[in-house]
Protein backbone atom coordinates (compact mmCIF):
# COMPACT_ATOMS: atom_id res chain seq x y z
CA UNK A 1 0.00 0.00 0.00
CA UNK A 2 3.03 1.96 0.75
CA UNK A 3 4.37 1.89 -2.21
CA UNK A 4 1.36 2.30 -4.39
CA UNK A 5 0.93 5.85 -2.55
CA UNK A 6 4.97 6.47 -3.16
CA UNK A 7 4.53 5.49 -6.66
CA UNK A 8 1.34 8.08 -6.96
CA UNK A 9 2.81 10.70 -5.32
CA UNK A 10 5.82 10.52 -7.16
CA UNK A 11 4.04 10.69 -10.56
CA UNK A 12 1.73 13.35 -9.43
CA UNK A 13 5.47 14.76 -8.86
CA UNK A 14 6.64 14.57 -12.02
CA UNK A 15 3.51 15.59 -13.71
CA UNK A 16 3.63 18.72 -11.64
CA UNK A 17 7.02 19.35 -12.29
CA UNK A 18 6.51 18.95 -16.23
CA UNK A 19 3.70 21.41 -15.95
CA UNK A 20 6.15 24.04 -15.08
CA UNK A 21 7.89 23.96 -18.67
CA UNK A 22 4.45 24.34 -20.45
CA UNK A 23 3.98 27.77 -20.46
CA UNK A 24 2.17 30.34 -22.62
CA UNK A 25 4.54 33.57 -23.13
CA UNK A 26 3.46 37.15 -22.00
CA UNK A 27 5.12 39.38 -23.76
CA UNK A 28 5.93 42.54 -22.39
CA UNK A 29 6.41 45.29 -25.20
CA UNK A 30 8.44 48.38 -24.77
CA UNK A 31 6.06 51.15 -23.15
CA UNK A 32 5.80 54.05 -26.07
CA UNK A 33 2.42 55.23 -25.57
CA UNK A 34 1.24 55.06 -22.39
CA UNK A 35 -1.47 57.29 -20.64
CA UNK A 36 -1.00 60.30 -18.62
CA UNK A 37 -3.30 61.11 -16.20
CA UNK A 38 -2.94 63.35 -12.42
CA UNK A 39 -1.26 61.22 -10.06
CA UNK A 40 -3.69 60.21 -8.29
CA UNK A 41 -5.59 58.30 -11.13
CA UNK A 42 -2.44 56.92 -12.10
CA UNK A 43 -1.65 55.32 -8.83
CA UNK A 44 -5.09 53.71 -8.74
CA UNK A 45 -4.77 52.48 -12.29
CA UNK A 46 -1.26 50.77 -11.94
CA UNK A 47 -2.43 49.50 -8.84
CA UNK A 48 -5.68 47.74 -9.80
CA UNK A 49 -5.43 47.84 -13.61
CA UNK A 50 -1.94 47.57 -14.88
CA UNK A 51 -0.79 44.33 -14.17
CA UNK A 52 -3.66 42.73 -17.01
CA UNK A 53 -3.80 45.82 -18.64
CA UNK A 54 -0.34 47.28 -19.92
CA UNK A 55 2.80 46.20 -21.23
CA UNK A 56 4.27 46.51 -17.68
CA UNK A 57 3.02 43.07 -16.20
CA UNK A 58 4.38 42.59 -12.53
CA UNK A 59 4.20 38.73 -11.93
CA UNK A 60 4.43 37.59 -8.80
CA UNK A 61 6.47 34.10 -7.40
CA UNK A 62 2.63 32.78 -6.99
CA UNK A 63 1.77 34.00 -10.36
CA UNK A 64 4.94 31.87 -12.11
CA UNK A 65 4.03 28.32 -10.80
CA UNK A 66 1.86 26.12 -12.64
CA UNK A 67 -1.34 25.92 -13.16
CA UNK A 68 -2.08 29.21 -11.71
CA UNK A 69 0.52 31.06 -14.57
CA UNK A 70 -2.09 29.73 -17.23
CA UNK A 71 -4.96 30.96 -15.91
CA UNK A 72 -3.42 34.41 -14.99
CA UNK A 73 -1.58 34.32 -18.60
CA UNK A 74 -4.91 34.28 -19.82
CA UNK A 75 -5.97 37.34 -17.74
CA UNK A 76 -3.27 39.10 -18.81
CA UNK A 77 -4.13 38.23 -23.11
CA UNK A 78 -7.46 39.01 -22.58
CA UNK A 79 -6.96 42.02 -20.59
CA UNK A 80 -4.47 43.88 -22.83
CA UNK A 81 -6.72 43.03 -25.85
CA UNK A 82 -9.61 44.92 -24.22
CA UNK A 83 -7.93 47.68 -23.31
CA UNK A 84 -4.06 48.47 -23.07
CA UNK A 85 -2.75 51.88 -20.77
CA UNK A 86 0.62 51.02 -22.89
CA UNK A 87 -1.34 52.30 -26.09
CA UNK A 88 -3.45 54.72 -24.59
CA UNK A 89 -2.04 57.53 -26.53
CA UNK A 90 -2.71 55.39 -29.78
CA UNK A 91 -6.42 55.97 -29.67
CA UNK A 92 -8.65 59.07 -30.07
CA UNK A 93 -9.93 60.89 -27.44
CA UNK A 94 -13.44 59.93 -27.52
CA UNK A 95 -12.63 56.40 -27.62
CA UNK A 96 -10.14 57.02 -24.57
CA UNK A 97 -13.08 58.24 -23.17
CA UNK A 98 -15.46 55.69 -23.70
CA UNK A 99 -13.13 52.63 -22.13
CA UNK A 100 -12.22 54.69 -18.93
CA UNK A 101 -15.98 54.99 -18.74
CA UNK A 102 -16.34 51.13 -19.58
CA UNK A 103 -13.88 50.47 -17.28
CA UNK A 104 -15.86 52.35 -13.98
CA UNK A 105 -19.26 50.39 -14.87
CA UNK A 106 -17.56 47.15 -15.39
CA UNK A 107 -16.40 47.97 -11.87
CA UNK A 108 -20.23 48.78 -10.37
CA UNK A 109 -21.34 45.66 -11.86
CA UNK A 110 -18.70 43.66 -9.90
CA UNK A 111 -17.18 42.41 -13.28
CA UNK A 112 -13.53 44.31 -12.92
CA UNK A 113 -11.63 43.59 -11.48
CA UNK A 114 -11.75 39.62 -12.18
CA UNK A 115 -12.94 38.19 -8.88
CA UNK A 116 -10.57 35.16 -8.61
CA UNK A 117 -7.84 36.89 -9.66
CA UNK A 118 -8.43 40.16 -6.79
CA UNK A 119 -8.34 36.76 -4.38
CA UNK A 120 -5.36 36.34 -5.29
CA UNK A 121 -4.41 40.02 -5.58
CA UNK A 122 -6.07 41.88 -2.85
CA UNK A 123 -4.23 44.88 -3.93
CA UNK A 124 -6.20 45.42 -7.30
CA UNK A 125 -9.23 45.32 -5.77
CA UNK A 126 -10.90 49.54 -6.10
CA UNK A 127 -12.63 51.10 -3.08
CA UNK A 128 -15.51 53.69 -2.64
CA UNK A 129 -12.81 56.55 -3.04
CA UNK A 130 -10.97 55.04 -5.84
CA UNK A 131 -14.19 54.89 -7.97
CA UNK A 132 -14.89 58.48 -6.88
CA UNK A 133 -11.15 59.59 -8.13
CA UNK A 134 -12.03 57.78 -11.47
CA UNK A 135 -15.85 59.00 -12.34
CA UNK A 136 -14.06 62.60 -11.33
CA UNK A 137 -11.43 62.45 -13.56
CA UNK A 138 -14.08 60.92 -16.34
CA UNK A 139 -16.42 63.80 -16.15
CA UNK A 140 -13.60 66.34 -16.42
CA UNK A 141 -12.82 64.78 -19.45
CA UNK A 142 -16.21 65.54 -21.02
CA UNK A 143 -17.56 68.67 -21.97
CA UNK A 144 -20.51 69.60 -19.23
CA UNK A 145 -24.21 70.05 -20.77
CA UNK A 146 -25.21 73.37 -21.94
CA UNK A 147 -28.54 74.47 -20.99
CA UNK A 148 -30.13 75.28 -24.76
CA UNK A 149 -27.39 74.49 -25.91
CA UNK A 150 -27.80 75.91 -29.40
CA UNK A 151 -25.57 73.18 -31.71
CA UNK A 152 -27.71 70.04 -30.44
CA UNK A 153 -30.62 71.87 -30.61
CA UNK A 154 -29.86 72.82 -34.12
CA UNK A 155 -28.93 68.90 -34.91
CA UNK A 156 -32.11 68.06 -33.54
CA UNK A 157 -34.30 69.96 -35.44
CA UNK A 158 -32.24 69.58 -38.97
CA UNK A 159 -32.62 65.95 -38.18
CA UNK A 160 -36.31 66.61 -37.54
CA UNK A 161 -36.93 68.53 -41.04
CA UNK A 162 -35.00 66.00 -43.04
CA UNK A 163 -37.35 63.29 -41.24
CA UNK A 164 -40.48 65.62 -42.44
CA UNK A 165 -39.01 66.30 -46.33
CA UNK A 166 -38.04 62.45 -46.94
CA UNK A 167 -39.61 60.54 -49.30
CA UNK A 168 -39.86 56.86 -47.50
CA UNK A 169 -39.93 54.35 -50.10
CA UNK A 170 -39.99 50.67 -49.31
CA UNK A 171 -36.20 49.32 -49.67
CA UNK A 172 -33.53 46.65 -48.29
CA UNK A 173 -32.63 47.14 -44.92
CA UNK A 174 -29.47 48.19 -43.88
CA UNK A 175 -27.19 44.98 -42.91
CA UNK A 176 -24.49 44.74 -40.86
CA UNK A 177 -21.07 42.62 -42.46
CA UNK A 178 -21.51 39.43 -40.29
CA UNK A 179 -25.32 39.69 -42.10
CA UNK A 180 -27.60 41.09 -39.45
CA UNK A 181 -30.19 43.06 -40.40
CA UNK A 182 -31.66 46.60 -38.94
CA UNK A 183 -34.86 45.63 -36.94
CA UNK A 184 -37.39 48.39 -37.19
CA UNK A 185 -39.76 46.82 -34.99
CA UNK A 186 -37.50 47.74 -32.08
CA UNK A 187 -40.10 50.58 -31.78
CA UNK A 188 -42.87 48.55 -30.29
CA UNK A 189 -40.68 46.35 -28.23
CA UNK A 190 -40.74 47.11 -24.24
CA UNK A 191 -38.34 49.54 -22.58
CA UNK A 192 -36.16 47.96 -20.07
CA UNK A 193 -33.01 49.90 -18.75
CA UNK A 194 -31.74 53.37 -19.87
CA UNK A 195 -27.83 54.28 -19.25
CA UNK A 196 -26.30 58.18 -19.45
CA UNK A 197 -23.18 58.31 -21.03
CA UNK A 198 -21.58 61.21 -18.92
CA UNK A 199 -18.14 60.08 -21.22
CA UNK A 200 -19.56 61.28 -24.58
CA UNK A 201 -22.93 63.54 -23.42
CA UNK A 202 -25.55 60.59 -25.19
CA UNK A 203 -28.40 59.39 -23.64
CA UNK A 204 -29.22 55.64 -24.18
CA UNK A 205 -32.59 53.44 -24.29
CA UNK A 206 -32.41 49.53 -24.22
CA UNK A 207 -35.45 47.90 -25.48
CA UNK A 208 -36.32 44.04 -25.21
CA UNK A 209 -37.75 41.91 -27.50
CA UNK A 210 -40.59 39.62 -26.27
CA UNK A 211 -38.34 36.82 -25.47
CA UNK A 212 -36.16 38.84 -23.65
CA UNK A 213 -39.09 40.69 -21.31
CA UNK A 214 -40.27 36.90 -20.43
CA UNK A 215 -36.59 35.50 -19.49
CA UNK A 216 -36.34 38.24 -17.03
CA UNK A 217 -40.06 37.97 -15.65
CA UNK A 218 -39.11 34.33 -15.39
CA UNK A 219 -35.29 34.81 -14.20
CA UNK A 220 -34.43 32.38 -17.07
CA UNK A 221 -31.23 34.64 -17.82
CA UNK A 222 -28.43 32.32 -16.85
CA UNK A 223 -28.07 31.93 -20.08
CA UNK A 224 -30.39 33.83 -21.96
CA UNK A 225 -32.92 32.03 -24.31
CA UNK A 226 -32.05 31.75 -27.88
CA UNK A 227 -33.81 34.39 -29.78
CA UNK A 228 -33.32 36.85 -27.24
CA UNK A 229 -33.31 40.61 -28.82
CA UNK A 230 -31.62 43.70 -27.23
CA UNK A 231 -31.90 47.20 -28.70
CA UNK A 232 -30.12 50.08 -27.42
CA UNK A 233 -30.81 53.63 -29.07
CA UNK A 234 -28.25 56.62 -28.52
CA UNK A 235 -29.33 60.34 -28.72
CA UNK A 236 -27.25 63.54 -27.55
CA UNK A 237 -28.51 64.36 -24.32
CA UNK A 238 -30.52 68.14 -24.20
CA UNK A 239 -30.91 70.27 -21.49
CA UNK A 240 -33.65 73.20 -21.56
CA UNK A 241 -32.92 75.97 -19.56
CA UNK A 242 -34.95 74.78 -16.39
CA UNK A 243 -32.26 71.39 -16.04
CA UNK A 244 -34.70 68.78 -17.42
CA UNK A 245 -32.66 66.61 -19.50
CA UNK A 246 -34.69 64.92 -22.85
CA UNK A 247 -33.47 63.17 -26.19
CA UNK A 248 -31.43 65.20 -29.30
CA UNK A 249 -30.19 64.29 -32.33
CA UNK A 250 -30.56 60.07 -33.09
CA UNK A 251 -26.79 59.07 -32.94
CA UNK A 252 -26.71 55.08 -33.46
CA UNK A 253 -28.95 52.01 -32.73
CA UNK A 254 -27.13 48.67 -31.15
CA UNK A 255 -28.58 45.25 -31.42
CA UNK A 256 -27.60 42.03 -29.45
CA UNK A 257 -29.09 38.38 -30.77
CA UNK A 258 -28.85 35.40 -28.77
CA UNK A 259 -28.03 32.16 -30.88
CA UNK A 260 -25.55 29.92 -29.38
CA UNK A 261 -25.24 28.11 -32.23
CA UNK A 262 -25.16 31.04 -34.74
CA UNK A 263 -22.96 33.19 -33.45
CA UNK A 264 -20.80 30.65 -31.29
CA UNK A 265 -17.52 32.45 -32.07
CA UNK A 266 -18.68 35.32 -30.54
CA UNK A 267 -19.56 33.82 -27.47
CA UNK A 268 -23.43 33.23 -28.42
CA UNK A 269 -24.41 36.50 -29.26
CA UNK A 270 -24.71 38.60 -32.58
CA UNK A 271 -23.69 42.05 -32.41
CA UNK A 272 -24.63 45.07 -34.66
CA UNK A 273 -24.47 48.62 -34.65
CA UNK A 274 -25.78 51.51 -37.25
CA UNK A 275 -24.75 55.08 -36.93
CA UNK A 276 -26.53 58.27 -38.30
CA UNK A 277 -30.03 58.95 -39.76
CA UNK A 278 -28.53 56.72 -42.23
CA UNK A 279 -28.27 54.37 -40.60
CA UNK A 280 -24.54 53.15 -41.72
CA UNK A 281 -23.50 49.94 -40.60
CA UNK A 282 -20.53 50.37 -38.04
CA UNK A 283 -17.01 48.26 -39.22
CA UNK A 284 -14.80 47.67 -41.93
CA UNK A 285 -14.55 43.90 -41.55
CA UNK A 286 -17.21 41.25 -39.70
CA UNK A 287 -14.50 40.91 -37.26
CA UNK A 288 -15.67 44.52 -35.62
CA UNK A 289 -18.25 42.17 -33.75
CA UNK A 290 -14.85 40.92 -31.32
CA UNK A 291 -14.52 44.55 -30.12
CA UNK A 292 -18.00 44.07 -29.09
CA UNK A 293 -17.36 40.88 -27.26
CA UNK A 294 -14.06 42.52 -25.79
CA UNK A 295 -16.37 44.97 -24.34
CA UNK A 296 -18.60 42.64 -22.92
CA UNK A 297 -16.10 39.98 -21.88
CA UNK A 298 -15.92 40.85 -18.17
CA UNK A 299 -19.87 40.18 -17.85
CA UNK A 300 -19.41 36.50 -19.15
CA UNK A 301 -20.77 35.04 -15.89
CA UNK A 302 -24.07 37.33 -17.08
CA UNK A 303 -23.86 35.75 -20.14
CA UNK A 304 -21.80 38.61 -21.34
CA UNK A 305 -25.12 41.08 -20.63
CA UNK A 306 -24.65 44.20 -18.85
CA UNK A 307 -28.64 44.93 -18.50
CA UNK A 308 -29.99 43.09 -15.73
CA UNK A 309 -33.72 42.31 -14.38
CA UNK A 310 -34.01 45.24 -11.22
CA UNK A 311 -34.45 43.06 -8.57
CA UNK A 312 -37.15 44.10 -5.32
C-alpha cells in the first residue's frame, strides 16, 4: 500500500514538475504610448489595472508556478486586448473616453476587477474613493451640458426637417457585415433599462424583444434564451434651460441576438451597430463584432449582458 501511494505521489510529482515547462509567453512590449493622467488616477490604475492591462506586467512568485501562470496568462491576453494603458495615446480621445468609462461600470457591476484573480491580488481590488477619483477624472474629461445648448438643438431639429421632407420608399434594410439586419420593430418592443453616457454627453434606451421581457419575468437569464433581442438607441442628451434633461439628435442604434449556435464564435451573441439617420453599418470587416465581445467579456458570468432584471 506503501508503495502504491509512493509510486502516486511521485508521478503526481513529475507531472507537476513537467507542468512548469508548459507555459504560454506574456510578452511585455516596450512602453511608447502610455497614458498620462494626475497622479492620483495613475496610482489607482497601476495598482488595480496595470498588471492585465499594460505592457508593464508585474508577476508575482505565486503567479509563475503552474497551473495558476495559465490561468493568470490568460488574464493578462485578454486584458491587454480589451484595453491596453501602454497604447493609450494610440487611440482618439473619444474612444479614450469611452473605455475609462467602460472600465468604472464594469467595476459597479462587480465584473472588474476579475474576482478570482483580486483573491489572489487583494491589492487590485478599487474602493468607494478610488471609484470616486475615477468617475471625477471621467467627467472632467467631457464637456458639461449646456442648458439650450444651441448646436444640439440645431442637430435636432435639422434631423427633424429632413425626417419631415423624406420621401420613405420601401427598400432593403441596412445589414451589418456578419449579415444582421436593422430591426425596425424595435419601436414597439418594451423599454427595459436606460444608461447616461456622462463620457460622450448621449443618452441611451435599451429595449427588449418579447423573449427577452419573459426571461427576465421568469429569471431564465443564466443563459439567456435563444432568440433573445436587445436594442439600445443613442441620442445627444438636451438640457432646456430649467435642467430637465430629454433626447437630441438620433446618434446610433445597437442590437444584441442570442443564438448559441449562430454566433458561437462570438460567445453566443450577434452584435450590430448603425450610426446616423442613415443608418450606416458600423465596421470595416465582420470581425468589428470581437470589439463588441471585448467589451462585454468581463460580464461572461451574465452571459456577457450588462442589462440586468431590477431586482425588489
Amino acid at each position: 500500500m506503501r508503495r502504491k501511494i509512493a509510486f502516486v505521489a511521485a508521478l503526481m510529482l513529475i507531472a507537476f514538475t513537467g507542468l512548469q515547462f508548459i507555459r504560454p509567453k506574456i510578452k511585455n512590449p516596450p512602453v511608447t504610448a502610455d497614458i498620462q493622467a494626475p497622479s492620483n488616477v495613475e496610482a489607482i490604475l497601476r495598482r488595480a489595472c496595470y498588471d492585465c492591462h499594460s505592457n508593464e506586467t508585474n508577476l508575482r512568485w505565486y503567479d509563475k508556478i503552474q497551473p495558476v501562470y495559465w490561468q493568470v496568462a490568460a488574464h493578462v491576453n485578454e486584458g491587454r486586448e480589451g484595453l491596453n494603458f501602454s497604447d493609450w495615446k494610440n487611440m482618439a480621445p473619444a474612444e479614450q473616453k469611452a473605455k475609462l468609462w467602460e472600465s468604472i461600470n464594469q467595476v459597479i457591476a462587480g465584473a472588474m476587477p476579475v474576482q478570482n484573480y483580486v483573491m489572489v491580488h487583494p491589492s487590485a481590488k478599487l474602493s468607494k474613493d478610488d471609484l470616486v477619483i475615477l468617475k471625477a477624472y471621467v467627467s472632467g474629461m467631457t464637456p458639461v451640458n449646456k442648458p439650450g445648448d444651441t448646436a444640439k438643438i440645431n442637430a435636432q431639429m435639422q434631423q427633424l426637417e429632413q425626417w419631415q421632407n423624406a420621401k420613405f420608399t420601401i427598400g432593403k434594410l441596412p445589414i451589418a457585415l456578419n449579415g444582421i439586419s436593422y430591426m425596425p420593430d424595435y419601436k414597439n418592443w418594451q423599454a427595459i433599462s436606460t444608461t447616461n453616457r456622462f463620457d460622450n454627453g448621449t443618452l441611451r434606451v435599451i429595449f427588449g424583444n418579447n423573449i427577452a421581457v419573459n426571461a427576465m419575468k421568469a429569471n431564465n437569464i443564466h443563459p439567456w434564451p435563444n432568440g433573445t433581442i436587445f436594442a439600445k438607441v443613442a441620442w445627444d442628451q438636451v438640457e432646456d434651460n430649467e435642467g430637465n434633461i430629454k433626447t437630441g439628435a438620433f446618434k446610433q442604434i445597437e442590437y444584441m441576438i442570442k443564438d448559441d449556435q449562430k454566433y458561437a464564435s462570438t460567445m453566443g451573441w450577434g452584435f450590430a451597430r448603425f450610426k446616423t439617420t442613415k443608418l450606416i453599418p458600423y465596421g470595416k470587416t465582420a470581425l468589428f463584432a470581437t470589439e463588441c465581445v471585448n467589451c462585454h467579456r468581463p460580464q461572461k458570468d451574465e452571459d456577457f449582458v450588462f442589462t440586468q432584471p431590477i431586482k425588489n
